[in-house]
N, C-alpha and C. Protein backbone atom coordinates (compact mmCIF):
# COMPACT_ATOMS: atom_id res chain seq x y z
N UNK A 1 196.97 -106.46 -6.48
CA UNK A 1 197.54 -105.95 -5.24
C UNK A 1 198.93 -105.42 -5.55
N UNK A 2 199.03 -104.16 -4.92
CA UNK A 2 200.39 -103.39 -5.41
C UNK A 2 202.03 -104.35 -4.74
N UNK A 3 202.94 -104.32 -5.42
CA UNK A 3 203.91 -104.74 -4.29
C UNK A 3 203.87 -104.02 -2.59
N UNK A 4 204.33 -104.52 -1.66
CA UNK A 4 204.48 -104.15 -0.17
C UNK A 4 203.06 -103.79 0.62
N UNK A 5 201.70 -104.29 -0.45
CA UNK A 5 200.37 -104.09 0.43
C UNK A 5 200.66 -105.10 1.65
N UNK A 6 199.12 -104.97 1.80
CA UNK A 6 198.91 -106.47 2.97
C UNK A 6 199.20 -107.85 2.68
N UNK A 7 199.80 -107.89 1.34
CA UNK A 7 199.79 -109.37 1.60
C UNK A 7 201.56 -109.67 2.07
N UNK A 8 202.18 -108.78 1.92
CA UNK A 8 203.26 -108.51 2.49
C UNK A 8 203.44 -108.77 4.04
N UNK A 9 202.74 -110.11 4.51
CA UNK A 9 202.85 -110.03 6.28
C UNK A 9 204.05 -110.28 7.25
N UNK A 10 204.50 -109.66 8.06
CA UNK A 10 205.29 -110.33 8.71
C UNK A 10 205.09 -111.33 9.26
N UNK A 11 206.46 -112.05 8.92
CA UNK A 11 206.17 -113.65 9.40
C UNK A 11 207.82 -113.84 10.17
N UNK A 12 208.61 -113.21 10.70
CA UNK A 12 209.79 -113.38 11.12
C UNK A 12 209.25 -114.00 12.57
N UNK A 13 209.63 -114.75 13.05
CA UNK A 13 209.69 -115.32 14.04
C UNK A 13 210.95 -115.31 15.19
N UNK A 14 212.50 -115.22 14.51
CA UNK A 14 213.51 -114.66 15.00
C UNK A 14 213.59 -113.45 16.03
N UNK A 15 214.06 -113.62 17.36
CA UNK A 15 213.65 -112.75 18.64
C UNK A 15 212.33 -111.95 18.26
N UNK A 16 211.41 -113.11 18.25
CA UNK A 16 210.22 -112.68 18.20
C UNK A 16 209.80 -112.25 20.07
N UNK A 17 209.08 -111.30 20.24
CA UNK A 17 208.50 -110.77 21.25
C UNK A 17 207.53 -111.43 22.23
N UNK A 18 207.50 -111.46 23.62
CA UNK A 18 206.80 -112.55 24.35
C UNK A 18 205.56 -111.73 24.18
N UNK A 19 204.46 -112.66 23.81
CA UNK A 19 203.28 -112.17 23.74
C UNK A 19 202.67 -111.94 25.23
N UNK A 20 201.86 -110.79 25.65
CA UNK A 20 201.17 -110.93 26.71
C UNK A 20 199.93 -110.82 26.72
N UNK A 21 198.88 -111.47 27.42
CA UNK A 21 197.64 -111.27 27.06
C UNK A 21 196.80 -110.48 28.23
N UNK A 22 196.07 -109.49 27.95
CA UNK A 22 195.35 -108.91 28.60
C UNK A 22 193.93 -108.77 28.45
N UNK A 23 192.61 -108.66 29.62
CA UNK A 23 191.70 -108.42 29.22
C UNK A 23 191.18 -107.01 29.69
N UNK A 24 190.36 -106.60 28.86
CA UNK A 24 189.82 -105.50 29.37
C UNK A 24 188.33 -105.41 29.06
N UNK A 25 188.12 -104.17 29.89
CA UNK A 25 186.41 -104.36 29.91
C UNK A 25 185.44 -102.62 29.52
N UNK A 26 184.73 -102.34 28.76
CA UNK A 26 184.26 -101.11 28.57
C UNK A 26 182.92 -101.59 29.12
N UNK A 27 183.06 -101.01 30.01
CA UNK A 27 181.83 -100.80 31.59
C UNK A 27 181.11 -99.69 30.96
N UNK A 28 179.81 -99.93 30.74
CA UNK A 28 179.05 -99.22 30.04
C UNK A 28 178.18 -98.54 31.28
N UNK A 29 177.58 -97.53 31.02
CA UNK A 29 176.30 -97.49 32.65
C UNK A 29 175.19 -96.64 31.81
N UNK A 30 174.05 -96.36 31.93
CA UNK A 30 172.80 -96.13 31.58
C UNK A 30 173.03 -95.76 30.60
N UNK A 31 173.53 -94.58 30.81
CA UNK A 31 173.66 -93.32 29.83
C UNK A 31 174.43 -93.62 28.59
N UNK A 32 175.24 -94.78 28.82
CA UNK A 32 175.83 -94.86 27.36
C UNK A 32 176.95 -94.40 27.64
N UNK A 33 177.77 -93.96 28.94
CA UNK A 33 179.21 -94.10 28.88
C UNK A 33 179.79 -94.94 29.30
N UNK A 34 180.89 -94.35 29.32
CA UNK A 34 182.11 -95.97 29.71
C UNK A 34 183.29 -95.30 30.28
N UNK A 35 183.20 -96.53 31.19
CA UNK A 35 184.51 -95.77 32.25
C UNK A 35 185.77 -96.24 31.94
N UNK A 36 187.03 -95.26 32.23
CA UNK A 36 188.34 -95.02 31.86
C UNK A 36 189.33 -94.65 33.28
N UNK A 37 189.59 -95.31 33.33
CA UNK A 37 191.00 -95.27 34.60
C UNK A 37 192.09 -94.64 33.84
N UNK A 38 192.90 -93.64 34.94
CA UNK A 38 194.10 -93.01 34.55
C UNK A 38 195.05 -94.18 35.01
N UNK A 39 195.96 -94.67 34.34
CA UNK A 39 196.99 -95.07 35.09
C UNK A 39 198.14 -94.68 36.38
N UNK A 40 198.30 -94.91 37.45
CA UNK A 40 198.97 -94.05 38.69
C UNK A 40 200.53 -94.02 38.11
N UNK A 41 200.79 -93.12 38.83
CA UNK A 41 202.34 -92.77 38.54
C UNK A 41 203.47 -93.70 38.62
N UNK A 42 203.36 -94.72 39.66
CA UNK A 42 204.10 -95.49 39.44
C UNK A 42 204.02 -97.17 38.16
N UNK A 43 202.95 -97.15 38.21
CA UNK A 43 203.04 -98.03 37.04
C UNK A 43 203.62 -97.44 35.25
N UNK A 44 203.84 -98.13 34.53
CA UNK A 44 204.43 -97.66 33.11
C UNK A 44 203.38 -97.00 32.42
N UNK A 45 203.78 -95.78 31.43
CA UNK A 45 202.80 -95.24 30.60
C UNK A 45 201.79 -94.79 31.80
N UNK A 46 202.63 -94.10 33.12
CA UNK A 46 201.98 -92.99 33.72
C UNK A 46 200.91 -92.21 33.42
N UNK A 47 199.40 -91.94 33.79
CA UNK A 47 198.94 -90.52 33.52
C UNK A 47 198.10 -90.57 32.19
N UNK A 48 198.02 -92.11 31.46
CA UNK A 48 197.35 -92.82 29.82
C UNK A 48 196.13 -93.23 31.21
N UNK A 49 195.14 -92.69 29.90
CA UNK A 49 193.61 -93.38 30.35
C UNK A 49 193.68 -94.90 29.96
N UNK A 50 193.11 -95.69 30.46
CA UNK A 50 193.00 -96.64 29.84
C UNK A 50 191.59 -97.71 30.08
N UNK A 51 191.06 -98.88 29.36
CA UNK A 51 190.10 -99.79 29.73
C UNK A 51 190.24 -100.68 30.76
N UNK A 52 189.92 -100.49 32.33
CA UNK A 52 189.95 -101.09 33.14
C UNK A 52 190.15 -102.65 32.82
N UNK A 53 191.03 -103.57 33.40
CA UNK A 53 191.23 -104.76 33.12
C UNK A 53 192.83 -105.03 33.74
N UNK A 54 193.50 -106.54 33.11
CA UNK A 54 194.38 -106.75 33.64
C UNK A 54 194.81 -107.78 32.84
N UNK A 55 196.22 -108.52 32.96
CA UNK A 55 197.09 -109.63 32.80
C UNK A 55 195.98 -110.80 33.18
N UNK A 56 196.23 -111.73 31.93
CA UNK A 56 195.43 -113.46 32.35
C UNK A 56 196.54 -114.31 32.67
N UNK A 57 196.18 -114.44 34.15
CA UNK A 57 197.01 -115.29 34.54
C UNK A 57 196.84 -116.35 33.92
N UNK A 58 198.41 -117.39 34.14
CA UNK A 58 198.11 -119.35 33.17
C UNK A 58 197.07 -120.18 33.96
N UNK A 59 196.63 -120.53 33.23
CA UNK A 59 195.22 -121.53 33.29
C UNK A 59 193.91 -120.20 33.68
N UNK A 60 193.66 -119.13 33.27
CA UNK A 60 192.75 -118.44 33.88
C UNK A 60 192.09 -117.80 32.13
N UNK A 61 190.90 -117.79 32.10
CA UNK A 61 190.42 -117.04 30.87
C UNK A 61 190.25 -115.71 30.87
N UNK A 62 189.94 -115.40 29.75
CA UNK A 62 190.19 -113.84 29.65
C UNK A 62 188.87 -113.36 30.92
N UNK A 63 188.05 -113.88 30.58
CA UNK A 63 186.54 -114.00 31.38
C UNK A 63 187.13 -113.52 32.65
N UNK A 64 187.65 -115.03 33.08
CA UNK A 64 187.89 -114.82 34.96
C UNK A 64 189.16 -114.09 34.84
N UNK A 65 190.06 -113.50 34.77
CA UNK A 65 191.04 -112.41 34.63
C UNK A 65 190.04 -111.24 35.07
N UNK A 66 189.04 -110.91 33.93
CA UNK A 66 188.99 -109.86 34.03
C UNK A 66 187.52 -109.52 35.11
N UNK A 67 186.82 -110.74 35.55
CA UNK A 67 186.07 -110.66 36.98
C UNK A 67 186.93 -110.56 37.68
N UNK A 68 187.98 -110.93 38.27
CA UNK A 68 189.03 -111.08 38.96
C UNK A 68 189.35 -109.46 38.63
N UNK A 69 189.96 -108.92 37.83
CA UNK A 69 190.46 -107.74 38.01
C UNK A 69 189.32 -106.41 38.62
N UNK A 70 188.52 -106.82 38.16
CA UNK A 70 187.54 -105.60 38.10
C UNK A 70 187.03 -105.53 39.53
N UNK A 71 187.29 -106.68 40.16
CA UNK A 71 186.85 -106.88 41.92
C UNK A 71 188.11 -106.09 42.40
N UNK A 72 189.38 -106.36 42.23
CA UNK A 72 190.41 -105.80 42.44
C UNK A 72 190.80 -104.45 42.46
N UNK A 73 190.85 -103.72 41.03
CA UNK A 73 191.02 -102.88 40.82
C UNK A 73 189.53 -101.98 40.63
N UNK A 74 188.93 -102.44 41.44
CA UNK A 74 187.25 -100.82 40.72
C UNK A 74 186.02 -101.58 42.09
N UNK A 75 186.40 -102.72 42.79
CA UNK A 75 185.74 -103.02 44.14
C UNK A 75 184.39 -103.17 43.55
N UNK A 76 184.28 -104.17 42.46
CA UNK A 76 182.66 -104.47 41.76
C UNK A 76 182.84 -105.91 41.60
N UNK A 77 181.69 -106.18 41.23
CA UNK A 77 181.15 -107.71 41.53
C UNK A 77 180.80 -108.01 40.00
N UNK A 78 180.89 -108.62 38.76
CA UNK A 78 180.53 -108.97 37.84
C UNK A 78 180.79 -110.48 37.78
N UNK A 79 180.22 -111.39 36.33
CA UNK A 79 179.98 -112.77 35.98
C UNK A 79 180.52 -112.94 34.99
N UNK A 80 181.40 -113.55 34.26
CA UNK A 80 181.63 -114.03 33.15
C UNK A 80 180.72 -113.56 32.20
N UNK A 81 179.15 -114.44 32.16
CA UNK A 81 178.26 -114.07 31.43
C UNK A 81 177.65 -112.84 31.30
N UNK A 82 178.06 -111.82 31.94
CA UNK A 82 177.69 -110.37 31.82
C UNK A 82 179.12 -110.01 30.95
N UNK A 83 179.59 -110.93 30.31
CA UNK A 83 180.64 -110.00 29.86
C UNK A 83 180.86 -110.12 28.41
N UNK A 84 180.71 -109.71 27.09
CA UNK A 84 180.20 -109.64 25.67
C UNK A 84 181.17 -109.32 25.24
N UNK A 85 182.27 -110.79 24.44
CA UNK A 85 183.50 -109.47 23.55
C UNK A 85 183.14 -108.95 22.32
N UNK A 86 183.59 -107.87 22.29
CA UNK A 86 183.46 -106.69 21.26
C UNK A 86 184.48 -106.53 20.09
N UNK A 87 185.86 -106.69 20.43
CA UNK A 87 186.88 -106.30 19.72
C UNK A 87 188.23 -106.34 20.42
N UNK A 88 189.29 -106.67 19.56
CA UNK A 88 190.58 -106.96 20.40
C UNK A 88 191.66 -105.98 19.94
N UNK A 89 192.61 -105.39 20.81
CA UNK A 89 193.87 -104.96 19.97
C UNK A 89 195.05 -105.79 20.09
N UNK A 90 195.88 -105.84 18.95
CA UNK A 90 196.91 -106.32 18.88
C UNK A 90 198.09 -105.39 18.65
N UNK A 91 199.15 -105.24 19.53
CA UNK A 91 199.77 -103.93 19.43
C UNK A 91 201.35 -104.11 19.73
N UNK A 92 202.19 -104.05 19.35
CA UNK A 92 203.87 -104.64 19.57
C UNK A 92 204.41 -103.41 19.79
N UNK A 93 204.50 -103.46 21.78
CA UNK A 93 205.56 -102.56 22.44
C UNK A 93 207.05 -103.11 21.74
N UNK A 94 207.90 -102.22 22.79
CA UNK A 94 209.24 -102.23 22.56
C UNK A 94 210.16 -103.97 23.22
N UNK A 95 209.27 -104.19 24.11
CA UNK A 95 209.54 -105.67 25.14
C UNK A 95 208.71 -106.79 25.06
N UNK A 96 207.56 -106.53 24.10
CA UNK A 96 206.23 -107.59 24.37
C UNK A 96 204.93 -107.74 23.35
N UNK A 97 204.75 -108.02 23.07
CA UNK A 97 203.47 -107.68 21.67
C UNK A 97 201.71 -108.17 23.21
N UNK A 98 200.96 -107.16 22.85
CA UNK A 98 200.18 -107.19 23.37
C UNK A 98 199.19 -107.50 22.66
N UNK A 99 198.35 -108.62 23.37
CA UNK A 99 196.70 -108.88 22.78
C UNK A 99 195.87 -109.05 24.09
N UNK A 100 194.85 -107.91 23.20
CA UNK A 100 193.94 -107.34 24.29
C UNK A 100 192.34 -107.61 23.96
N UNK A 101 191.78 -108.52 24.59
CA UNK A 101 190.42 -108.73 24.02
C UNK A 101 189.86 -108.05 24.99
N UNK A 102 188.22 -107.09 24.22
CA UNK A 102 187.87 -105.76 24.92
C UNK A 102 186.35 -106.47 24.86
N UNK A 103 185.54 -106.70 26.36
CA UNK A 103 184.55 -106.98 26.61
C UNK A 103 184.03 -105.65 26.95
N UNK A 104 181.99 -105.51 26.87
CA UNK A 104 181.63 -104.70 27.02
C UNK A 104 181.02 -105.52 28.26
N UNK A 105 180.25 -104.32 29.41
CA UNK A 105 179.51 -104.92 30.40
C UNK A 105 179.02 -104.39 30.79
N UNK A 106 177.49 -104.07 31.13
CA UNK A 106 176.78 -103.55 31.35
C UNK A 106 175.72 -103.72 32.23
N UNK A 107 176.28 -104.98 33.11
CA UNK A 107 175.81 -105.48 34.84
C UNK A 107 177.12 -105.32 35.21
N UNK A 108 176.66 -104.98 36.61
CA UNK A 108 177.86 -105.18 37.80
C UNK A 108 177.27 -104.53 39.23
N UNK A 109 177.83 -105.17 40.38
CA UNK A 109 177.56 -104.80 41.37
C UNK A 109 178.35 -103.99 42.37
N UNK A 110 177.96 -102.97 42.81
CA UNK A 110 178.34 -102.10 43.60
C UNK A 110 179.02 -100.87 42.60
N UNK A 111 179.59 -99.75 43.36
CA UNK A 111 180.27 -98.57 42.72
C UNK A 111 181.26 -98.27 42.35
N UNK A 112 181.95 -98.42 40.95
CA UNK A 112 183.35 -98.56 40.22
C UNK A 112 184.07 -97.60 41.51
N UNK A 113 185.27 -97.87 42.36
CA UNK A 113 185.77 -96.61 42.58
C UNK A 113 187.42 -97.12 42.51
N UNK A 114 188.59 -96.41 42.29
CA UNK A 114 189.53 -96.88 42.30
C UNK A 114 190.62 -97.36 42.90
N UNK A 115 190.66 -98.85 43.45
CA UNK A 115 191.15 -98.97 44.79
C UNK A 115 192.69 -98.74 44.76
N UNK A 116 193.25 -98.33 43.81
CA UNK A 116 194.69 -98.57 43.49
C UNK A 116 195.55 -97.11 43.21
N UNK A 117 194.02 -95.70 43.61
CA UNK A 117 194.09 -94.77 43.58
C UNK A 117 194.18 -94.11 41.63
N UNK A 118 193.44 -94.90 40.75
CA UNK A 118 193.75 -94.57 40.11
C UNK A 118 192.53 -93.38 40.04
N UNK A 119 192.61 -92.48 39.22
CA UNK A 119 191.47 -91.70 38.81
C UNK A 119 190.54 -92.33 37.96
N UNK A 120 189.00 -92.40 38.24
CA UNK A 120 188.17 -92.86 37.13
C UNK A 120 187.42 -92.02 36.26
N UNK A 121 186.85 -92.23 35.19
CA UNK A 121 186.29 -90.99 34.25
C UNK A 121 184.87 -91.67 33.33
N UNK A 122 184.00 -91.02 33.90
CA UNK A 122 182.79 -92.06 32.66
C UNK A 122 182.61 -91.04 31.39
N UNK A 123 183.22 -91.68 30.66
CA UNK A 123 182.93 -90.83 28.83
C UNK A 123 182.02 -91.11 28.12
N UNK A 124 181.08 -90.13 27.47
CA UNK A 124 180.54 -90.59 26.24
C UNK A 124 182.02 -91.03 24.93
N UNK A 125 181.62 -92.26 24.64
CA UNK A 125 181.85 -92.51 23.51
C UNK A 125 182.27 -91.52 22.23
N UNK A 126 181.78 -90.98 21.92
CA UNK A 126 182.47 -89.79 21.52
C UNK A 126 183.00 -88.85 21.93
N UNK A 127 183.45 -89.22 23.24
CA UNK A 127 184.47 -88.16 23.39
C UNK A 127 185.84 -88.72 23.90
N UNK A 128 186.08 -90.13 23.59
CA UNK A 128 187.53 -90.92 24.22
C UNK A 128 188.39 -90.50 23.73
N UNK A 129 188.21 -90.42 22.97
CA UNK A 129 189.41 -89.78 21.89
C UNK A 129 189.97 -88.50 22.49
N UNK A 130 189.20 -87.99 23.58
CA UNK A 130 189.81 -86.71 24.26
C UNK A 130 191.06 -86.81 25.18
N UNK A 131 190.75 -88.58 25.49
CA UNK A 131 191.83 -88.35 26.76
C UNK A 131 193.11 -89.40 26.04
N UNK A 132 193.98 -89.29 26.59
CA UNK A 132 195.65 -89.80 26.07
C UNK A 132 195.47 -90.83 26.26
N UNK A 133 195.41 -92.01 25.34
CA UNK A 133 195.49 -93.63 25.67
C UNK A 133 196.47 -94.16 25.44
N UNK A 134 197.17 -95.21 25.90
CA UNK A 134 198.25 -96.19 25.41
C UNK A 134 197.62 -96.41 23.66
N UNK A 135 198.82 -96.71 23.04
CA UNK A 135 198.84 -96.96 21.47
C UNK A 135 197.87 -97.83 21.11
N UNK A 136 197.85 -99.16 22.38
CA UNK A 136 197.09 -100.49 22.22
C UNK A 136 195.68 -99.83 22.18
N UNK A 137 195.62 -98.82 22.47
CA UNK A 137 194.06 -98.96 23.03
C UNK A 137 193.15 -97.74 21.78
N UNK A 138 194.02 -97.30 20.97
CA UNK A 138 193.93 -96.10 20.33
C UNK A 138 192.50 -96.88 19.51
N UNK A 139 192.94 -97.90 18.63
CA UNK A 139 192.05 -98.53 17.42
C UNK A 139 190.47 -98.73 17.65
N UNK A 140 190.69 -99.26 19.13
CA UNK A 140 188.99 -99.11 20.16
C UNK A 140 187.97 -98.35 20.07
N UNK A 141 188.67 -97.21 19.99
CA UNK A 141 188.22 -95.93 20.56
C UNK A 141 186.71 -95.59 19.17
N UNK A 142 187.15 -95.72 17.70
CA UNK A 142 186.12 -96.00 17.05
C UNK A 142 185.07 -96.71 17.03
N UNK A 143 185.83 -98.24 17.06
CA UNK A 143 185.08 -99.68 17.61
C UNK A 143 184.18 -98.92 18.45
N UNK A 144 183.94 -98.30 19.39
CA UNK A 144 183.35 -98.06 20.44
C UNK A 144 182.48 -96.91 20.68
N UNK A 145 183.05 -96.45 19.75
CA UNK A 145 181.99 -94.77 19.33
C UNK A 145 180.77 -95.33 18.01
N UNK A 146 181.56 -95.93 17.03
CA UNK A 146 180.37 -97.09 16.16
C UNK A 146 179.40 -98.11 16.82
N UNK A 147 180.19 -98.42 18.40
CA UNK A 147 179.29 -99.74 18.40
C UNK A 147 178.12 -99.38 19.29
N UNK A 148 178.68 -97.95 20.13
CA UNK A 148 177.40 -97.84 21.38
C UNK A 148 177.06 -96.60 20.99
């Protein structure tokens, strides 16, 4: 192994970054796409597509977070057990290091629509890569064109 490869890890712990954890979900529907919310203008990183989901609240699993969000934000009904993780990103903003575990799901009840006014978008898989994502969400985008 050359000097400064991978085994070179950071390990500084010194004003280390508050981790936040998020779940998200790639809502699959017949056809093999998956839906993508724009983020609204007033939230951060304006106008970035992103994987529907949200913040896990303390004592709440990524699971119920993200039933909980998806009733919230897209007015659908899903189960824990309809929900299959796939792959996570780990990604260090400027304020926070983000870890994002990315469930796929492919039950749910009623019609994704966006109650928070965000715009929704169902993509083939090969074509995510078309729309502008947050950084966190960039690494997925393969994960997800390989996996479905």
């Amino acid at each position: 192994m050359e000097p400064g490869g991978c085994w070179q890890a950071e390990t500084r712990t010194e004003g280390a970054k508050p981790i936040l954890l998020v779940a998200a979900a790639a809502l699959v529907d017949p056809d093999g796409r998956v839906l993508i919310a724009q983020r609204p203008e007033r939230k951060a990183m304006a106008g970035l597509w992103e994987f529907p989901g949200g913040k896990v609240q303390p004592g709440e699993t990524p699971e119920a977070a993200l039933v909980r969000e998806l009733r919230e934000e897209l007015a659908i009904e899903t189960r824990g057990s309809c929900l299959a993780p796939i792959a996570f990103a780990s990604h260090g903003y400027d304020d926070f290091h983000l870890l994002m575990p990315l469930f796929a799901c492919r039950v749910w009840a009623g019609v994704p629509r966006g109650t928070e006014g965000q715009r929704l978008a169902w993509v083939a898989p090969v074509r995510l890569a078309d729309y502008p994502m947050p950084p966190a969400d960039l690494p997925l985008i393969p994960l997800l064109r390989d996996l479905l």
